[in-house]
PDB file of N, CA and C in Angstrom:
ATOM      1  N   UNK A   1     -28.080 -11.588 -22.650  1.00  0.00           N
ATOM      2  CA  UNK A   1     -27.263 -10.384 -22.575  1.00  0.00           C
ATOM      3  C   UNK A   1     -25.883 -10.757 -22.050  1.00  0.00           C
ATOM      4  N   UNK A   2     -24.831 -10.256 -22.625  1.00  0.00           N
ATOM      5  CA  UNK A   2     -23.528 -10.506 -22.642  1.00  0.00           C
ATOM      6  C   UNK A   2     -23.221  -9.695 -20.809  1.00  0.00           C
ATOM      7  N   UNK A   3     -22.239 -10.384 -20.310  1.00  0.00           N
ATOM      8  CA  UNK A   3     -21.709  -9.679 -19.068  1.00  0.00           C
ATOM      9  C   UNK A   3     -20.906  -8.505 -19.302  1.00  0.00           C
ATOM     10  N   UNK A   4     -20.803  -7.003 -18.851  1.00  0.00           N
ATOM     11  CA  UNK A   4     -20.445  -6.409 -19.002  1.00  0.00           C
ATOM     12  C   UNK A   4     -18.529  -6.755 -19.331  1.00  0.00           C
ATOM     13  N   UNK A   5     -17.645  -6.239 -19.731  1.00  0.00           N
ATOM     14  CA  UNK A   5     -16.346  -6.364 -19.788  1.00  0.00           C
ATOM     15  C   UNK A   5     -15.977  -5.007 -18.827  1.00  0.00           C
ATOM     16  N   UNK A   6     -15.146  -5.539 -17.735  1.00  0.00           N
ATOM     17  CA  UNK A   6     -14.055  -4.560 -16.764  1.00  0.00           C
ATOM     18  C   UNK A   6     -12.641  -4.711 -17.239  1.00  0.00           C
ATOM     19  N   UNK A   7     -12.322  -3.712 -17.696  1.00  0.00           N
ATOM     20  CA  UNK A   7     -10.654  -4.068 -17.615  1.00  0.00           C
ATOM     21  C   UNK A   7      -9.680  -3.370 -16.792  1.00  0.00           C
ATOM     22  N   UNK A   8      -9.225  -3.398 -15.542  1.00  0.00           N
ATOM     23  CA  UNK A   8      -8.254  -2.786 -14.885  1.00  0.00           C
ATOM     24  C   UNK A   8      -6.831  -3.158 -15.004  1.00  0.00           C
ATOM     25  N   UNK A   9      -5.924  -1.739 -15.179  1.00  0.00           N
ATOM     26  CA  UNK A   9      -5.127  -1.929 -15.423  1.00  0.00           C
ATOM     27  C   UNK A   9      -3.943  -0.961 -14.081  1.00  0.00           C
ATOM     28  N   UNK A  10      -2.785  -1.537 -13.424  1.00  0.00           N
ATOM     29  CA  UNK A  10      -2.676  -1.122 -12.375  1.00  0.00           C
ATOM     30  C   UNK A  10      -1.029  -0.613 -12.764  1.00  0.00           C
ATOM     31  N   UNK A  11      -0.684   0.650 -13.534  1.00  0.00           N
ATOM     32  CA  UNK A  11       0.796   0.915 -13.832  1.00  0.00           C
ATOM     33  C   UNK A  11       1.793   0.926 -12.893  1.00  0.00           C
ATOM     34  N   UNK A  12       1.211   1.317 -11.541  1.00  0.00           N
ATOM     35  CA  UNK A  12       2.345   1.437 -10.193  1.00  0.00           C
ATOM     36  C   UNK A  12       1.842   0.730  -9.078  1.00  0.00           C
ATOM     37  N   UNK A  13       1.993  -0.090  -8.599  1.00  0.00           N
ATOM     38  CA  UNK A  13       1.579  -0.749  -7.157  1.00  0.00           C
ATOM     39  C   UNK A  13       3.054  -0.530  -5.968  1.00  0.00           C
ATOM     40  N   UNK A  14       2.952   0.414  -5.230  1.00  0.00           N
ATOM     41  CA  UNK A  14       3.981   0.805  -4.267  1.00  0.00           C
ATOM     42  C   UNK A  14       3.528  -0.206  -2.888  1.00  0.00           C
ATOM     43  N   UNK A  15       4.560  -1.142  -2.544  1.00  0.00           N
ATOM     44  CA  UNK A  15       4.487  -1.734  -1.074  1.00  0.00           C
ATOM     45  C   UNK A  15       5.458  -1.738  -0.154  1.00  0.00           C
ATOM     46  N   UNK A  16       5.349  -0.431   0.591  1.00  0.00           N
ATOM     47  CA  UNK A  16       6.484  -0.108   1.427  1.00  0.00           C
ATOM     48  C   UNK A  16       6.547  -1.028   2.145  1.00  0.00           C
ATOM     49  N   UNK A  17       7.938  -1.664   2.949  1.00  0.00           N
ATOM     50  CA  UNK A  17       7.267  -2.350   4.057  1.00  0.00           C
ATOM     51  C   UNK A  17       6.909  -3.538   4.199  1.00  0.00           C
ATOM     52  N   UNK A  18       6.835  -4.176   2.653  1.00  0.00           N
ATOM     53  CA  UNK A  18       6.128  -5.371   2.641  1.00  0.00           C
ATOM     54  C   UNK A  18       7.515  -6.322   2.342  1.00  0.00           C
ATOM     55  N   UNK A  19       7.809  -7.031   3.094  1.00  0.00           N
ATOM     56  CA  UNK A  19       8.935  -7.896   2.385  1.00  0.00           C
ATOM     57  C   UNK A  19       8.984  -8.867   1.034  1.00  0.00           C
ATOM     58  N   UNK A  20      10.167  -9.217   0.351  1.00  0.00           N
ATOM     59  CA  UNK A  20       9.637  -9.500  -1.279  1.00  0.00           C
ATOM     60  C   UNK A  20       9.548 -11.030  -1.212  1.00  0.00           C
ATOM     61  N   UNK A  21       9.419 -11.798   0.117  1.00  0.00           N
ATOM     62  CA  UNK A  21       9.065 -13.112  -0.392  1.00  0.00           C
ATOM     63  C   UNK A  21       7.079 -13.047   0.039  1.00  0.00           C
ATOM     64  N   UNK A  22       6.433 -11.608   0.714  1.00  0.00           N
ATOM     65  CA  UNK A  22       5.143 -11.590   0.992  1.00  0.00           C
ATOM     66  C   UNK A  22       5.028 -11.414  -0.394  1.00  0.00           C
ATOM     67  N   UNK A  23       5.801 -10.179  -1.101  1.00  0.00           N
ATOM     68  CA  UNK A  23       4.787  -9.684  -2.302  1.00  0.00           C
ATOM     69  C   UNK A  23       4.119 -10.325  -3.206  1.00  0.00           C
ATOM     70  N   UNK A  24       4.562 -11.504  -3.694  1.00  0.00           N
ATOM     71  CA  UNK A  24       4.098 -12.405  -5.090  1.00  0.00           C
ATOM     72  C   UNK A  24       2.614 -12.906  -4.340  1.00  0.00           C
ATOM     73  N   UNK A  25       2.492 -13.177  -3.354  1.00  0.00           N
ATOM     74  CA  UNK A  25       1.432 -13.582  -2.460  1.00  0.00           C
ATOM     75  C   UNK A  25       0.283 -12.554  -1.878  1.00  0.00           C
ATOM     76  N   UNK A  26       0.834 -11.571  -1.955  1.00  0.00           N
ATOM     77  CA  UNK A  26       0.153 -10.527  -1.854  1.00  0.00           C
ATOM     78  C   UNK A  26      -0.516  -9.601  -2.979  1.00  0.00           C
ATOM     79  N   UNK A  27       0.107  -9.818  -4.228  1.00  0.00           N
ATOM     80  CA  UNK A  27      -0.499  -9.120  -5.266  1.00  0.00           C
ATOM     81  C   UNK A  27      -1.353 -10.634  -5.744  1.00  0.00           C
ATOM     82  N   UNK A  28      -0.697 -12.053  -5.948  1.00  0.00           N
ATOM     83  CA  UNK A  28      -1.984 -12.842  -6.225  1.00  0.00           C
ATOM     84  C   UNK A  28      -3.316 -12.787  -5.573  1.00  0.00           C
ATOM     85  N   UNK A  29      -3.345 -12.180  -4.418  1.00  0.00           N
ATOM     86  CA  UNK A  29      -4.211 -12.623  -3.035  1.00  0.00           C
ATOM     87  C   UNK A  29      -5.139 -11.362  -3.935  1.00  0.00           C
ATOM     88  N   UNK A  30      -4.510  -9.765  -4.150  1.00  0.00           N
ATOM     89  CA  UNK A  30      -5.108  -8.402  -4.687  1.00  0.00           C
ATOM     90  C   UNK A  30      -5.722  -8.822  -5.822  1.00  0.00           C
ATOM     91  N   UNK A  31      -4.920  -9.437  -6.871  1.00  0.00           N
ATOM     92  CA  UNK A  31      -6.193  -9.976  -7.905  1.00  0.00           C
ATOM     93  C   UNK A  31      -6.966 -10.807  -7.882  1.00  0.00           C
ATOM     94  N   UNK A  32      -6.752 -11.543  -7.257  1.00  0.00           N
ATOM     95  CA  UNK A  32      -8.115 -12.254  -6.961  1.00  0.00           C
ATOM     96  C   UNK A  32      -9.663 -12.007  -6.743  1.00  0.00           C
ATOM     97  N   UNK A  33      -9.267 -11.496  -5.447  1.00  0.00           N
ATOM     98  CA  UNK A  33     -10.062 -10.446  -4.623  1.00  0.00           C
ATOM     99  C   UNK A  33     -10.483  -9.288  -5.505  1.00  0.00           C
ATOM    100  N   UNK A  34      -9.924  -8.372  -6.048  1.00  0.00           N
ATOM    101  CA  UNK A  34     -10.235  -7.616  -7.584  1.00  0.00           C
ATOM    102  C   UNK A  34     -11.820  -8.338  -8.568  1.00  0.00           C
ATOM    103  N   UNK A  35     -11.266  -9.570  -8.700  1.00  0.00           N
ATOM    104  CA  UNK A  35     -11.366 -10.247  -9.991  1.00  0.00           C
ATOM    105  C   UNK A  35     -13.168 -10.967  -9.033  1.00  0.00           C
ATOM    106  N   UNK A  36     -13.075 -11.271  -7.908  1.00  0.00           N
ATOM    107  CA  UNK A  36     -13.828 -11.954  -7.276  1.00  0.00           C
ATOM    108  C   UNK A  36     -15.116 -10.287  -7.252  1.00  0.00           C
ATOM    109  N   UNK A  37     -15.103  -9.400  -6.746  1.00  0.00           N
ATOM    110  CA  UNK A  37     -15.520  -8.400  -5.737  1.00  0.00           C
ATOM    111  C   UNK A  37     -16.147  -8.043  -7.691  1.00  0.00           C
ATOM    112  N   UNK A  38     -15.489  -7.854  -8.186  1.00  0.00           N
ATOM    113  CA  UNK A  38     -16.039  -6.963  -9.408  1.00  0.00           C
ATOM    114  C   UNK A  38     -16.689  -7.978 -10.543  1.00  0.00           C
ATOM    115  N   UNK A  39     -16.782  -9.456 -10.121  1.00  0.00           N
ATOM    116  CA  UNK A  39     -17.375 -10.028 -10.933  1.00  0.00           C
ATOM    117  C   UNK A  39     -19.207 -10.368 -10.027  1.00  0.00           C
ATOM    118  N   UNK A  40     -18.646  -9.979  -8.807  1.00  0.00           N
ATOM    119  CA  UNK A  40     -20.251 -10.135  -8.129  1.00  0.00           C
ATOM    120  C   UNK A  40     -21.588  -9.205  -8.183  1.00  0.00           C
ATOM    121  N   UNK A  41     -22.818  -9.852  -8.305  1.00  0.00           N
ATOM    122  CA  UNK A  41     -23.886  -8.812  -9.078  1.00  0.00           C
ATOM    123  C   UNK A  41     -24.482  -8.223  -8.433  1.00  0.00           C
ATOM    124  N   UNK A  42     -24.150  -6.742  -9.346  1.00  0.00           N
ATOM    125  CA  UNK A  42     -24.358  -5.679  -9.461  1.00  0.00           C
ATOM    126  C   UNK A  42     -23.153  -4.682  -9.426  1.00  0.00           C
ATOM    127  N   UNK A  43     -21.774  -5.564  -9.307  1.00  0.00           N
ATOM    128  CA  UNK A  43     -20.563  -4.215  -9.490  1.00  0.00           C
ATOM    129  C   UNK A  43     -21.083  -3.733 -10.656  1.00  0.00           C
ATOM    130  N   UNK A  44     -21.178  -4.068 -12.098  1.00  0.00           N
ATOM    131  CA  UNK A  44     -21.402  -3.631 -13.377  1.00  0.00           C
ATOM    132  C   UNK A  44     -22.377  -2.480 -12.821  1.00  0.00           C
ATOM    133  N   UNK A  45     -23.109  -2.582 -12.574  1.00  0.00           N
ATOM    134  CA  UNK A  45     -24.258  -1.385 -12.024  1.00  0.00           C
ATOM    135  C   UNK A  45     -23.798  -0.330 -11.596  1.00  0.00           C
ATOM    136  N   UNK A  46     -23.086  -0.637 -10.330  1.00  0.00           N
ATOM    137  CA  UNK A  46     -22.275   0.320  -9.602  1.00  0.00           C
ATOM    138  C   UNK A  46     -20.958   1.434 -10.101  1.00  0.00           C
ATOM    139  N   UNK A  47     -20.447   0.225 -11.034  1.00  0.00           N
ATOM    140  CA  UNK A  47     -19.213   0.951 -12.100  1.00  0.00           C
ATOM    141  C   UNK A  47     -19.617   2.551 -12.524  1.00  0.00           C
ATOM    142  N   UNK A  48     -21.296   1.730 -13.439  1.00  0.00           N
ATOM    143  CA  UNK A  48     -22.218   3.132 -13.831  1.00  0.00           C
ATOM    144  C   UNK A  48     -21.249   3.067 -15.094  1.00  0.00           C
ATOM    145  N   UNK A  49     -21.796   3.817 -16.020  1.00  0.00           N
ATOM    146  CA  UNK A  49     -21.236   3.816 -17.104  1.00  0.00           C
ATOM    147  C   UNK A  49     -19.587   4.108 -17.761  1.00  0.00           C
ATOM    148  N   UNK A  50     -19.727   3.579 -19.291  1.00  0.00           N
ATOM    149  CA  UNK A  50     -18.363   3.306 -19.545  1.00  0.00           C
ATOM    150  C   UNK A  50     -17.308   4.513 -19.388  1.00  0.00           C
ATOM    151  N   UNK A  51     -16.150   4.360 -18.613  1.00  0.00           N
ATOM    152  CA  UNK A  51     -15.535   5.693 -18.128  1.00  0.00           C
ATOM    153  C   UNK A  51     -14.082   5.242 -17.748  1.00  0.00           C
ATOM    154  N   UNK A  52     -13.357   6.165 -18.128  1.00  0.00           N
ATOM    155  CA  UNK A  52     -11.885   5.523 -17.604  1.00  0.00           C
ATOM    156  C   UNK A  52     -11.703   6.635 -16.418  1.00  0.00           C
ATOM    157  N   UNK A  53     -10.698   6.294 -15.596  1.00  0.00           N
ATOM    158  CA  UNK A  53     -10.278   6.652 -14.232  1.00  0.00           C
ATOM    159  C   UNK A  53      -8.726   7.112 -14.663  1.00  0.00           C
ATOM    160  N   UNK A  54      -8.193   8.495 -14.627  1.00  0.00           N
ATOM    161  CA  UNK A  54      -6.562   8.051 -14.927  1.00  0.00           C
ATOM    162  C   UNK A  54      -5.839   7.819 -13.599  1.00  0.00           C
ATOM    163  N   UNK A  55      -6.537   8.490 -12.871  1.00  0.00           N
ATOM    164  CA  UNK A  55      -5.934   7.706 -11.037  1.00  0.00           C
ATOM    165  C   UNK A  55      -6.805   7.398 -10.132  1.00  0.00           C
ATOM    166  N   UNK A  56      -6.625   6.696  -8.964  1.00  0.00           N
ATOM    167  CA  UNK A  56      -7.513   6.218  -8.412  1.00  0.00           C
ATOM    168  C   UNK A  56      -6.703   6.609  -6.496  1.00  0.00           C
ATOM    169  N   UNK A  57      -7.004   7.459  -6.090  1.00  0.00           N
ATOM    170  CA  UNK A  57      -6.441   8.009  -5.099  1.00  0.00           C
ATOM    171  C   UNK A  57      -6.719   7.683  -3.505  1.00  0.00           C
ATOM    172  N   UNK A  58      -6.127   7.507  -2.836  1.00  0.00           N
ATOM    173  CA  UNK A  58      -6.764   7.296  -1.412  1.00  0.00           C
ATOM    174  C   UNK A  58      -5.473   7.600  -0.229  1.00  0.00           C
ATOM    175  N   UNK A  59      -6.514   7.979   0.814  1.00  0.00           N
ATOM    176  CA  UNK A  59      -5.352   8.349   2.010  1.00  0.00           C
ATOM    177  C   UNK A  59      -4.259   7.386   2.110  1.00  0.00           C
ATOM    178  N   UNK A  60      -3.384   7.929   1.771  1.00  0.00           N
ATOM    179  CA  UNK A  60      -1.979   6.933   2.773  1.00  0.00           C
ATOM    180  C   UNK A  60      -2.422   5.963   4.441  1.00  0.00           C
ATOM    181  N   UNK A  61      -2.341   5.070   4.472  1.00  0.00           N
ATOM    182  CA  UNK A  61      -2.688   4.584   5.768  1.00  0.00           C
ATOM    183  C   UNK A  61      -2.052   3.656   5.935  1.00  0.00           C
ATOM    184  N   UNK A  62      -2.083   2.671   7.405  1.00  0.00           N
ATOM    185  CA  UNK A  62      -1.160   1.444   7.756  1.00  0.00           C
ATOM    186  C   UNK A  62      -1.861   0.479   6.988  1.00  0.00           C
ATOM    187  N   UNK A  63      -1.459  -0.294   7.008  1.00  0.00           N
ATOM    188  CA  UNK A  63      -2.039  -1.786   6.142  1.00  0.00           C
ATOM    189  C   UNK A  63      -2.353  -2.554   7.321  1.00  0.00           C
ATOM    190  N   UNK A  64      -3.460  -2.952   7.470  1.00  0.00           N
ATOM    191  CA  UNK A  64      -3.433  -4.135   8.355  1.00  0.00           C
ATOM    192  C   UNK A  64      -2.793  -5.171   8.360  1.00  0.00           C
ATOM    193  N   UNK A  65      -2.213  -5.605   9.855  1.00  0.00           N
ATOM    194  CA  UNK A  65      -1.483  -6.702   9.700  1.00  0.00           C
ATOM    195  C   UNK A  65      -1.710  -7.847   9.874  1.00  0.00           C
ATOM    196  N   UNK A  66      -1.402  -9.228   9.274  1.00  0.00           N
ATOM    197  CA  UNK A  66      -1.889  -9.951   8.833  1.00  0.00           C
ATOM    198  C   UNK A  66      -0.994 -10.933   7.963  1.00  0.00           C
ATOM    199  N   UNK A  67      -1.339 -11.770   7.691  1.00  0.00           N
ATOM    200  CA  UNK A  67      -0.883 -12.661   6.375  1.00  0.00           C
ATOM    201  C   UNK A  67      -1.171 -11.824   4.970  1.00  0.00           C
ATOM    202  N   UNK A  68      -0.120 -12.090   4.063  1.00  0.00           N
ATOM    203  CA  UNK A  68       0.113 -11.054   2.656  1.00  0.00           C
ATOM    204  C   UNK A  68      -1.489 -11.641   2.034  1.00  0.00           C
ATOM    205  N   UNK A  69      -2.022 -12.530   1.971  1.00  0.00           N
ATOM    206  CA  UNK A  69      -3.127 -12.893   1.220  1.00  0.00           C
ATOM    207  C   UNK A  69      -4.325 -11.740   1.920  1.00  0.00           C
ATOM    208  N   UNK A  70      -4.578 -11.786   3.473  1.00  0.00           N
ATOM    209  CA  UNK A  70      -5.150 -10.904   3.970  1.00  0.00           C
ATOM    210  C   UNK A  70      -5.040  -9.082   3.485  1.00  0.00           C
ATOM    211  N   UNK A  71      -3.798  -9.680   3.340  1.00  0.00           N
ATOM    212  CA  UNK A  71      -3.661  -7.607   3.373  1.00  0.00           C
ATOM    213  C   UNK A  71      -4.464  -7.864   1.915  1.00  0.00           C
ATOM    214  N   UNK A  72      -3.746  -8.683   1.074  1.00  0.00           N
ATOM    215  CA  UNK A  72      -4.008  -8.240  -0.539  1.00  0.00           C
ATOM    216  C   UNK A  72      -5.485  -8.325  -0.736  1.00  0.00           C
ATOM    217  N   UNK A  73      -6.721  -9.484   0.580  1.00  0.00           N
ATOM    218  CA  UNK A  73      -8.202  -8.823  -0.015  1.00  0.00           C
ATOM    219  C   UNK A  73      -8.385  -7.606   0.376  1.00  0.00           C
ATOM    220  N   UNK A  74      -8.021  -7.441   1.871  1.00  0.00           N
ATOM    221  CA  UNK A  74      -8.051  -5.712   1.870  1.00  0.00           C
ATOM    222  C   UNK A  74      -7.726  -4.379   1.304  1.00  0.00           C
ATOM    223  N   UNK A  75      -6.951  -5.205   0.273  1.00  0.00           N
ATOM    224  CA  UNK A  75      -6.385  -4.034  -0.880  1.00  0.00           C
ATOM    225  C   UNK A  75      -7.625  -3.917  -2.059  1.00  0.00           C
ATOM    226  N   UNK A  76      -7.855  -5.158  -1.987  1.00  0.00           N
ATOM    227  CA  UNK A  76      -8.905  -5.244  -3.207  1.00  0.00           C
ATOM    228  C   UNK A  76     -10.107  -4.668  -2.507  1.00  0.00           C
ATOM    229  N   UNK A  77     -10.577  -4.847  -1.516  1.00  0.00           N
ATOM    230  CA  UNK A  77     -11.797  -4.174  -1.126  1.00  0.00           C
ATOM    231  C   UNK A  77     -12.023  -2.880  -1.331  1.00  0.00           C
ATOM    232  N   UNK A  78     -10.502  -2.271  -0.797  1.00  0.00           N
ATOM    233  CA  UNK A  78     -10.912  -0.701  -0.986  1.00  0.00           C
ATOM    234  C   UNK A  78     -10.344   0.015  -2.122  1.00  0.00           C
ATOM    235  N   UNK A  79      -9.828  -1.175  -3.093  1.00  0.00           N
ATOM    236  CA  UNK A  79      -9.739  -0.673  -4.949  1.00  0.00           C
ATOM    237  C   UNK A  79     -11.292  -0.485  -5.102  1.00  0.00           C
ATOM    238  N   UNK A  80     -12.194  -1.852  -5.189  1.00  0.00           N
ATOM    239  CA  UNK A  80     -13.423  -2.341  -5.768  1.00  0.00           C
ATOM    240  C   UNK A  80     -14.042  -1.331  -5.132  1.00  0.00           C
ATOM    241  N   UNK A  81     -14.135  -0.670  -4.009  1.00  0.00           N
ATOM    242  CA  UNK A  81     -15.037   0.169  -3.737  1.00  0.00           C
ATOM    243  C   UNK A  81     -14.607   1.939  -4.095  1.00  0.00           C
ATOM    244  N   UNK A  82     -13.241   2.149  -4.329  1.00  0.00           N
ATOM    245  CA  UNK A  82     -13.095   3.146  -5.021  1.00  0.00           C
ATOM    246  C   UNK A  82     -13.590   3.689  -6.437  1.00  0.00           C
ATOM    247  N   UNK A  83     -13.294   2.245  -7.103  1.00  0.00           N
ATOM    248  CA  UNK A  83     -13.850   2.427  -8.461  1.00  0.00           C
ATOM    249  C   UNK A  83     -15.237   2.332  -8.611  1.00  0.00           C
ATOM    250  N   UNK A  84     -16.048   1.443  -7.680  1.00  0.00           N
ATOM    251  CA  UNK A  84     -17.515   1.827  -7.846  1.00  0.00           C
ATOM    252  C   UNK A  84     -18.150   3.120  -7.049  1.00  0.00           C
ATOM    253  N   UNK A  85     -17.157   4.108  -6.897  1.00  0.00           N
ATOM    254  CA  UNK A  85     -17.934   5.150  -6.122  1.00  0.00           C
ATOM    255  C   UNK A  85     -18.303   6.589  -7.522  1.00  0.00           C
ATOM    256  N   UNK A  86     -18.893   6.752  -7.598  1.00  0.00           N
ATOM    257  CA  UNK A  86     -19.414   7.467  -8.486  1.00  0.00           C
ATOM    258  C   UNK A  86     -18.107   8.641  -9.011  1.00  0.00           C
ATOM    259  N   UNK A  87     -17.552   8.878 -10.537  1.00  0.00           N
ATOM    260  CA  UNK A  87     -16.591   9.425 -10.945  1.00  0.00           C
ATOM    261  C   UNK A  87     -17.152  11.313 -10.527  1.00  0.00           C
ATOM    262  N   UNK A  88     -16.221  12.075 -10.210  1.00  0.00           N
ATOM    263  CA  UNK A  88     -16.820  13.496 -10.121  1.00  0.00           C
ATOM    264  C   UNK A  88     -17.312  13.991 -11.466  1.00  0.00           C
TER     265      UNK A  88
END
């Protein structure tokens, strides 16, 4: 059986705050972490069936501080767990 296919696609990524020699380091660090978290088994499960999202919403909050690679798995953690939380 073939592995499921995820495709995320991210039109606006806003980083207030973040200075622009963190960012390139910080969005590699977010896909990664993305790419890592949603290829481990049972995200496919969790996804639950085929469904698009047109936004993916969450409280405004501080970013933990940290090194840009840090923030960016913590970004990915609470993408990967947004999108596997069941669609309304």
């Amino acid at each position: 059986m073939n592995a499921p296919q995820v495709h995320v696609t991210i039109d606006r990524l806003v980083l207030r705050g973040v200075s622009g020699d963190r960012r390139d380091a910080l969005v590699a660090a977010l896909t990664a972490g993305l790419r890592q978290r949603l290829a481990a088994p049972g995200a496919s499960q969790a996804l639950g069936a085929s469904r698009r999202r047109a936004a993916l919403a969450a409280a405004p909050s501080r970013a933990p501080s940290g090194s840009a690679a840090s923030l960016g798995q913590a970004f990915a953690g609470a993408l990967a767990a947004g999108l596997c939380e069941r669609a309304p």
